[in-house]
PDB file of N, CA and C in Angstrom:
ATOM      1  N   UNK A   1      -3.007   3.485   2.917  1.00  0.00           N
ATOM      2  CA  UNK A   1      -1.860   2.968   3.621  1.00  0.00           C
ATOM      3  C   UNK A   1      -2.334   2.428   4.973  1.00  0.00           C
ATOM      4  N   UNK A   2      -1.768   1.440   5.205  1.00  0.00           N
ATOM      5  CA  UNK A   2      -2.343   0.766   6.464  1.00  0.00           C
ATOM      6  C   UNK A   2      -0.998   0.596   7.226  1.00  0.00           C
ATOM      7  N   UNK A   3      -0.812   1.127   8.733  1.00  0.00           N
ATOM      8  CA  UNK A   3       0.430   1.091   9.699  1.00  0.00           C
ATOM      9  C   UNK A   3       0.073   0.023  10.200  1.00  0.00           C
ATOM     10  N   UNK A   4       1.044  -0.931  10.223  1.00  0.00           N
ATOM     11  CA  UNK A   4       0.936  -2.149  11.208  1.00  0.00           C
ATOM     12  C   UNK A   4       0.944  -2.391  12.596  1.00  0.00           C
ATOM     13  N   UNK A   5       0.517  -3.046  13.401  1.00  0.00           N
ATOM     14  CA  UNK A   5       0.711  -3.124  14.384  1.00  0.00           C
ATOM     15  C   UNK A   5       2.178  -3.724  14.665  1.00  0.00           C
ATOM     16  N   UNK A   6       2.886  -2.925  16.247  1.00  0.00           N
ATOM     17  CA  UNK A   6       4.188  -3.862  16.467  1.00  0.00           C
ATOM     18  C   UNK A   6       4.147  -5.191  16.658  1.00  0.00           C
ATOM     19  N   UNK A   7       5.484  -5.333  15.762  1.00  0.00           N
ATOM     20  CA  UNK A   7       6.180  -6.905  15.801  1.00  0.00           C
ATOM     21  C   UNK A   7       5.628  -7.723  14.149  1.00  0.00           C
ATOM     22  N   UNK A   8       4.479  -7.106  13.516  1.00  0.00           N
ATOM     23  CA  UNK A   8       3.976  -7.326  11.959  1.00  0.00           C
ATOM     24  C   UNK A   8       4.872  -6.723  11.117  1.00  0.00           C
ATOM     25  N   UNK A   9       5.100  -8.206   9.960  1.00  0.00           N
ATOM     26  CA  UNK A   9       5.982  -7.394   9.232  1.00  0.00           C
ATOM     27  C   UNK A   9       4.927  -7.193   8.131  1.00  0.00           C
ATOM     28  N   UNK A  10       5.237  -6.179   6.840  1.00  0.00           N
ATOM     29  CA  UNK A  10       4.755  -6.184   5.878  1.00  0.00           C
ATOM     30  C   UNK A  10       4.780  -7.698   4.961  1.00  0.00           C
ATOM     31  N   UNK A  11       3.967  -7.849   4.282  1.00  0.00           N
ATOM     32  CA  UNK A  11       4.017  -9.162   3.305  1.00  0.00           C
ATOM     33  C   UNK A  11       3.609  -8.643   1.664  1.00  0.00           C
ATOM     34  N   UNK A  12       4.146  -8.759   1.022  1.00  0.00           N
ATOM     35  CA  UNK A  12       3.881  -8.366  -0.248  1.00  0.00           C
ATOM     36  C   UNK A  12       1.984  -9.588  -0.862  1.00  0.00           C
ATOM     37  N   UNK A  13       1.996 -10.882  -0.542  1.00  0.00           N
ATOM     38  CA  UNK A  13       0.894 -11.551  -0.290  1.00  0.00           C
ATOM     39  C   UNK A  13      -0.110 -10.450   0.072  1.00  0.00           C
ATOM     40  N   UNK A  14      -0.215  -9.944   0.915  1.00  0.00           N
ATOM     41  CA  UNK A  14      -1.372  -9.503   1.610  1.00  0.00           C
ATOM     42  C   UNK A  14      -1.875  -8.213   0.560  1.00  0.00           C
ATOM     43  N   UNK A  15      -1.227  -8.009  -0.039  1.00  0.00           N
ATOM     44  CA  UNK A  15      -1.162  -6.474  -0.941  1.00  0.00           C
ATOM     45  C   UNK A  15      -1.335  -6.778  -2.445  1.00  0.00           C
ATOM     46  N   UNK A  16      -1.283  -7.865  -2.772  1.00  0.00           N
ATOM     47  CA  UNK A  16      -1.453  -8.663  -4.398  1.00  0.00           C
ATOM     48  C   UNK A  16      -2.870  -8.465  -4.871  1.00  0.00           C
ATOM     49  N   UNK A  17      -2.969  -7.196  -5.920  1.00  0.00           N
ATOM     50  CA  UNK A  17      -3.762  -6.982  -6.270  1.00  0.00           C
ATOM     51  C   UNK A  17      -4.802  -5.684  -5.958  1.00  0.00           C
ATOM     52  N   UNK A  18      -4.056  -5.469  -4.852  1.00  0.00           N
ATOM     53  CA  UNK A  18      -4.856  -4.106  -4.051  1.00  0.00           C
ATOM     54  C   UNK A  18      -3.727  -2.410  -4.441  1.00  0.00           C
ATOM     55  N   UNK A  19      -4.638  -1.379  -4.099  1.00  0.00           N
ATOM     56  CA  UNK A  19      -3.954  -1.012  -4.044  1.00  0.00           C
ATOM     57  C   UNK A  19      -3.809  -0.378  -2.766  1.00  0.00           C
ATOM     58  N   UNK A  20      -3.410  -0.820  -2.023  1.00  0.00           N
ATOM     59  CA  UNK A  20      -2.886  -0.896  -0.640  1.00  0.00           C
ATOM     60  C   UNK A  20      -2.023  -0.567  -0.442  1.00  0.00           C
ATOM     61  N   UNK A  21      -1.195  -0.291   0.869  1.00  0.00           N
ATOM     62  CA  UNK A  21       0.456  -0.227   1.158  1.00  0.00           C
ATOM     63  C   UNK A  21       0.399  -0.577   2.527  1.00  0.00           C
ATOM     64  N   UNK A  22       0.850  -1.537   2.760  1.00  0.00           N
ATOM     65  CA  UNK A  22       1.400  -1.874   4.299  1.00  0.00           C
ATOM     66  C   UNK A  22       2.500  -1.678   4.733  1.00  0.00           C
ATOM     67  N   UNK A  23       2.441  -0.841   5.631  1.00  0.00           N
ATOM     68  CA  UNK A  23       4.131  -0.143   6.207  1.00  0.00           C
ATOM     69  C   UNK A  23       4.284  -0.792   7.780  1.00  0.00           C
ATOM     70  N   UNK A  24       5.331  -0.771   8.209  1.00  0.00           N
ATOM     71  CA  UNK A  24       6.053  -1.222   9.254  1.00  0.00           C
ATOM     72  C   UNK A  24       6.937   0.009   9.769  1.00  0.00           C
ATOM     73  N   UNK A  25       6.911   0.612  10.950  1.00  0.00           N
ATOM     74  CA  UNK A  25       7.741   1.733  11.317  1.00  0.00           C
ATOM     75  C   UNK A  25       8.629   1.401  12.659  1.00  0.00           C
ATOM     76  N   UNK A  26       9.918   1.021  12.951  1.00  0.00           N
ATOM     77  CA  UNK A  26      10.303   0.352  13.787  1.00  0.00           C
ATOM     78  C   UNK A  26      11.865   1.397  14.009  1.00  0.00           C
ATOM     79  N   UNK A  27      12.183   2.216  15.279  1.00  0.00           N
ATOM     80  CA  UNK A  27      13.350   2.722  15.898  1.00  0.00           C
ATOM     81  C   UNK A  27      14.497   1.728  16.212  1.00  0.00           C
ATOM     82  N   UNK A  28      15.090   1.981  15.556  1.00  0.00           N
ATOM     83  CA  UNK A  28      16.887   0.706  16.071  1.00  0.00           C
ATOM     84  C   UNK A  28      17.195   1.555  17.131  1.00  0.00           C
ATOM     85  N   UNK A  29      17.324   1.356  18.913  1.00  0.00           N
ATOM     86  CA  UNK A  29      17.790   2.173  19.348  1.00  0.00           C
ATOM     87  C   UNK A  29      19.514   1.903  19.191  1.00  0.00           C
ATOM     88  N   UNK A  30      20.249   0.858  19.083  1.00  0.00           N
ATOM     89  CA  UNK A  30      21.222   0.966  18.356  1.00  0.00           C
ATOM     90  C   UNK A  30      22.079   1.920  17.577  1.00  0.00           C
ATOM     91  N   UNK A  31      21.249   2.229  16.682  1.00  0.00           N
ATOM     92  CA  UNK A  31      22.219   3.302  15.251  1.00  0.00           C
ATOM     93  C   UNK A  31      21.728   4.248  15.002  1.00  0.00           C
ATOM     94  N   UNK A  32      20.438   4.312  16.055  1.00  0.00           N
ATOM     95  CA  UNK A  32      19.900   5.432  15.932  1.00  0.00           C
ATOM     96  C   UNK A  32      18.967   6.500  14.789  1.00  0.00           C
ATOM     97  N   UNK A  33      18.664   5.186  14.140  1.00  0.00           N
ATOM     98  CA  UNK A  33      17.842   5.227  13.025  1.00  0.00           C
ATOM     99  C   UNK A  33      16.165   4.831  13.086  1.00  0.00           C
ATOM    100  N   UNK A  34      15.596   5.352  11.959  1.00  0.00           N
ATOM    101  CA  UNK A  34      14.439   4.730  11.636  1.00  0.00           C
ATOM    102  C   UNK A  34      13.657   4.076  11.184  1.00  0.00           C
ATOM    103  N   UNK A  35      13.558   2.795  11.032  1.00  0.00           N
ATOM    104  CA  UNK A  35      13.593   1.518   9.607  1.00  0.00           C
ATOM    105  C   UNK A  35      12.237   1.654   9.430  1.00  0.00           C
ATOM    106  N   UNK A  36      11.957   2.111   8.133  1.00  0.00           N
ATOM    107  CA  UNK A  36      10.632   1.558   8.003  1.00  0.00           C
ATOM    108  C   UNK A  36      10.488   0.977   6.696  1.00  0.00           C
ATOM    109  N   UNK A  37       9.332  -0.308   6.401  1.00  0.00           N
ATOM    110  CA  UNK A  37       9.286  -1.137   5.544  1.00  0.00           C
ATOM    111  C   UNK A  37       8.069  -0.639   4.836  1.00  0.00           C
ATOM    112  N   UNK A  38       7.578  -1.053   3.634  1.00  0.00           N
ATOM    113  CA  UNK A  38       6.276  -0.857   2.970  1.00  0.00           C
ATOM    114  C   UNK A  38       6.297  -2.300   2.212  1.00  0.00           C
ATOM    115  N   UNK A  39       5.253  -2.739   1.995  1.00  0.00           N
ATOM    116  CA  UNK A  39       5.015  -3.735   0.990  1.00  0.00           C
ATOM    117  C   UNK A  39       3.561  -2.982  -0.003  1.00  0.00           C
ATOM    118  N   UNK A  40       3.737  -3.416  -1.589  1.00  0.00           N
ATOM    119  CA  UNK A  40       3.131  -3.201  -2.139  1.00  0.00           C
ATOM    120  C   UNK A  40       2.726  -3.624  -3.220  1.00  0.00           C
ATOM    121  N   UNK A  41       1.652  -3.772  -4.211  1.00  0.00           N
ATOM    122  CA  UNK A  41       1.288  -5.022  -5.509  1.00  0.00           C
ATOM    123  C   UNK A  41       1.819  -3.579  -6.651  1.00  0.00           C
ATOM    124  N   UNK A  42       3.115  -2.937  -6.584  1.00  0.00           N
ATOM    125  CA  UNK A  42       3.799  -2.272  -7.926  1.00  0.00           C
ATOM    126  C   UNK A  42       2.813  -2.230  -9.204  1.00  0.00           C
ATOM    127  N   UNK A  43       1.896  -3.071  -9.754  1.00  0.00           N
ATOM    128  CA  UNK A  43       1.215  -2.819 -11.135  1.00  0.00           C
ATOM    129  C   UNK A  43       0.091  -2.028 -10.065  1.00  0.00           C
ATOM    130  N   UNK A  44      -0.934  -2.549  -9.229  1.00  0.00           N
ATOM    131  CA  UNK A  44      -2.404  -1.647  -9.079  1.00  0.00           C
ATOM    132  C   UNK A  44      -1.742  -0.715  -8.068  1.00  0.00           C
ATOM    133  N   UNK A  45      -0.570  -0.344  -7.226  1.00  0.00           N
ATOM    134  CA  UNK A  45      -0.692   1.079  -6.315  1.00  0.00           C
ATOM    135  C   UNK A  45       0.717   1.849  -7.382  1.00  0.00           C
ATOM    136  N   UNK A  46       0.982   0.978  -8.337  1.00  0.00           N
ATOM    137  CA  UNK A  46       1.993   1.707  -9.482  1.00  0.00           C
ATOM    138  C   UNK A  46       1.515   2.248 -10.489  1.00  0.00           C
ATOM    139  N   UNK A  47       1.798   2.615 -11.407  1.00  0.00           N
ATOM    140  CA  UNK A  47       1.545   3.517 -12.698  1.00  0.00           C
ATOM    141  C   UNK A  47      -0.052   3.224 -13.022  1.00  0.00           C
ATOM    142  N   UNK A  48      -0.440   1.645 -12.879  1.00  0.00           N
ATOM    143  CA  UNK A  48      -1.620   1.315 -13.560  1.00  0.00           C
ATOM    144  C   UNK A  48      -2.813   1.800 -12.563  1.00  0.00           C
ATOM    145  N   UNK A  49      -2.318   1.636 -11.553  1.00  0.00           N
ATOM    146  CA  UNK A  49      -3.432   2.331 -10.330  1.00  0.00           C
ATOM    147  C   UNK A  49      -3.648   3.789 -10.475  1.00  0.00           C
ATOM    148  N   UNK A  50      -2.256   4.248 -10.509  1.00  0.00           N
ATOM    149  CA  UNK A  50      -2.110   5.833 -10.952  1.00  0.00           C
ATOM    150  C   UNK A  50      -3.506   6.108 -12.138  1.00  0.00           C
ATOM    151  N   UNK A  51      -2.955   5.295 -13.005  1.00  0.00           N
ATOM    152  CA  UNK A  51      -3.879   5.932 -14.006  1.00  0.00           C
ATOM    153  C   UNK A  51      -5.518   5.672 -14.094  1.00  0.00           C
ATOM    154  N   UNK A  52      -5.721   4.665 -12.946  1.00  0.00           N
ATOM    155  CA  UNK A  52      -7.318   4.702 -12.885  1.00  0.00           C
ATOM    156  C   UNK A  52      -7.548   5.718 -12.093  1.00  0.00           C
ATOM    157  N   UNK A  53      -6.652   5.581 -11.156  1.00  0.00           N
ATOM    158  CA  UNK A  53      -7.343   7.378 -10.144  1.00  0.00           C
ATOM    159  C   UNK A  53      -7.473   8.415 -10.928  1.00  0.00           C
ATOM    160  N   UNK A  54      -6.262   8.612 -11.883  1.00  0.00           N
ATOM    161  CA  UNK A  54      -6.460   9.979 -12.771  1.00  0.00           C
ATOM    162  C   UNK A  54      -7.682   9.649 -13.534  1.00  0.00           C
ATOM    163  N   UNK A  55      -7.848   8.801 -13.819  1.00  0.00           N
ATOM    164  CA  UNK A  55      -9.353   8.919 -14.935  1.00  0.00           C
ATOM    165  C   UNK A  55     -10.895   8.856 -13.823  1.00  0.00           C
ATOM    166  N   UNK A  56     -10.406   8.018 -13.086  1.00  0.00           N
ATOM    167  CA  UNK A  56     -11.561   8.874 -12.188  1.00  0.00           C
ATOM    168  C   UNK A  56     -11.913  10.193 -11.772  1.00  0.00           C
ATOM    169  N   UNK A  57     -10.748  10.673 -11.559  1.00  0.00           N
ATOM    170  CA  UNK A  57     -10.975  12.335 -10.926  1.00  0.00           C
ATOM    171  C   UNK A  57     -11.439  12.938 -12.472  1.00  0.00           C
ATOM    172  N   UNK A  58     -10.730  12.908 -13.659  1.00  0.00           N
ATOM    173  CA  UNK A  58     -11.210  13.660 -14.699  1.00  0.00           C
ATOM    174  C   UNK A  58     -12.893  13.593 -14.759  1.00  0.00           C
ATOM    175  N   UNK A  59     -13.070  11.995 -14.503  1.00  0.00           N
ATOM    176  CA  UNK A  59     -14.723  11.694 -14.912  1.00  0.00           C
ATOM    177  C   UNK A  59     -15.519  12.362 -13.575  1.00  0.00           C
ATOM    178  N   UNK A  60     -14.750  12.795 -12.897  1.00  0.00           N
ATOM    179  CA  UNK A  60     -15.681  13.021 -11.628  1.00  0.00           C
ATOM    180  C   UNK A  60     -15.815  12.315 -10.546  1.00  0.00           C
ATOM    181  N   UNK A  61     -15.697  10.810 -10.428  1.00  0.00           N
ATOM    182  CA  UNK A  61     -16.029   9.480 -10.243  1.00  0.00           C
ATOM    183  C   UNK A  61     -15.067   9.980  -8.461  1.00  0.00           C
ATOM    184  N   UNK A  62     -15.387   9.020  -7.671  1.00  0.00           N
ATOM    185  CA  UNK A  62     -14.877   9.030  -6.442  1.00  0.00           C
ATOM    186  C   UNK A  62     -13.100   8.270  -6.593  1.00  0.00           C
ATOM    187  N   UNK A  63     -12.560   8.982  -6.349  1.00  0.00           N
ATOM    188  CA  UNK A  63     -10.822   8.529  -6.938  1.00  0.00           C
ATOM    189  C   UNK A  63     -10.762   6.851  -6.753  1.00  0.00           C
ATOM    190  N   UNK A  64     -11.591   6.314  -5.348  1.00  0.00           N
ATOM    191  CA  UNK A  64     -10.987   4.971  -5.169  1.00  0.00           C
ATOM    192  C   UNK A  64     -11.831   4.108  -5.994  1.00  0.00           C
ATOM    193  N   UNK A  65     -12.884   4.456  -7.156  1.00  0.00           N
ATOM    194  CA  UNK A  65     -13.726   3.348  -7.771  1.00  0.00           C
ATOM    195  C   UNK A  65     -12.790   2.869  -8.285  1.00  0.00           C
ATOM    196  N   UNK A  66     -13.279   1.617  -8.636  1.00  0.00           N
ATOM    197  CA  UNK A  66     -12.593   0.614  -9.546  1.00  0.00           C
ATOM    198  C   UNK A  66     -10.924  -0.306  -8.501  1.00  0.00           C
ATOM    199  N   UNK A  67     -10.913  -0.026  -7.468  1.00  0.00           N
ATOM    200  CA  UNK A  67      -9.679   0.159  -7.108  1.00  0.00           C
ATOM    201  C   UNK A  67      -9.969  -0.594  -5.693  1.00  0.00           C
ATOM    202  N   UNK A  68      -9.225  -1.901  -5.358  1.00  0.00           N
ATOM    203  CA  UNK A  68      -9.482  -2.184  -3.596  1.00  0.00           C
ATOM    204  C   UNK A  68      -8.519  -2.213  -2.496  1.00  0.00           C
ATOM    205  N   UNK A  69      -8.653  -1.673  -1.889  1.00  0.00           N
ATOM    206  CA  UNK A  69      -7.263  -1.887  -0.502  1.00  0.00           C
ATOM    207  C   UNK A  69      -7.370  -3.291  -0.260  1.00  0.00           C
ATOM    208  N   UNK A  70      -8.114  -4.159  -0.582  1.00  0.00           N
ATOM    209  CA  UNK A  70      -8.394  -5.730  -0.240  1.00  0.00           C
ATOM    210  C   UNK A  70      -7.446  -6.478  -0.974  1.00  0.00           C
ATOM    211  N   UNK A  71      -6.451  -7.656  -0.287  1.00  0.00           N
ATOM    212  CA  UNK A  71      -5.594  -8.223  -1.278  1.00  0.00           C
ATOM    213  C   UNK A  71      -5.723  -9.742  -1.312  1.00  0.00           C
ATOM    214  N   UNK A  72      -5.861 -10.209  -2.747  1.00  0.00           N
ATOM    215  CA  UNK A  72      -6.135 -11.041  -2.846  1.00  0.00           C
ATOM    216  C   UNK A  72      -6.172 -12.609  -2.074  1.00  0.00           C
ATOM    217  N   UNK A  73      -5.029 -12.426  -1.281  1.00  0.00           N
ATOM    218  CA  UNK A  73      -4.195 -13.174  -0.753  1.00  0.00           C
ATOM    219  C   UNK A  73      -4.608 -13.152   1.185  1.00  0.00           C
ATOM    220  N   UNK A  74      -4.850 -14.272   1.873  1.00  0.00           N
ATOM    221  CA  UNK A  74      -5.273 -13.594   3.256  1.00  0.00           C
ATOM    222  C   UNK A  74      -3.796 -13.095   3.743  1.00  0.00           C
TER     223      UNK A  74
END
């Protein structure tokens, strides 16, 4: 997971293909809430990513082989 710097929003682009997560954490002093955003590529940090980590850990293998926080997209 990568926290953005303020005033960056998340981009789903930047995350295409990775399994990454770019979050955005931003206070409304307004309503008194806490907005925060994530962008993410759903197939490699979703089920299909899931299941290469699990087969890595079974094989032993370091969880993030096969797998890049790098997204395709600048």
């Amino acid at each position: 997971m990568h926290l953005l710097p303020q005033g960056i929003c998340p981009q789903t682009q930047a995350t295409l293909g990775s399994n990454a997560m770019h979050l955005q954490v931003v206070a409304d002093q307004r309503s008194g809430r806490l907005v925060a955003v994530g962008a993410i590529d759903n197939l490699t940090k979703g089920t299909a990513g899931a299941a290469i980590q699990c087969l890595n850990l079974a094989l032993g293998l370091d969880e993030s082989t096969g797998l890049t926080t790098v997204g395709l997209a600048p």
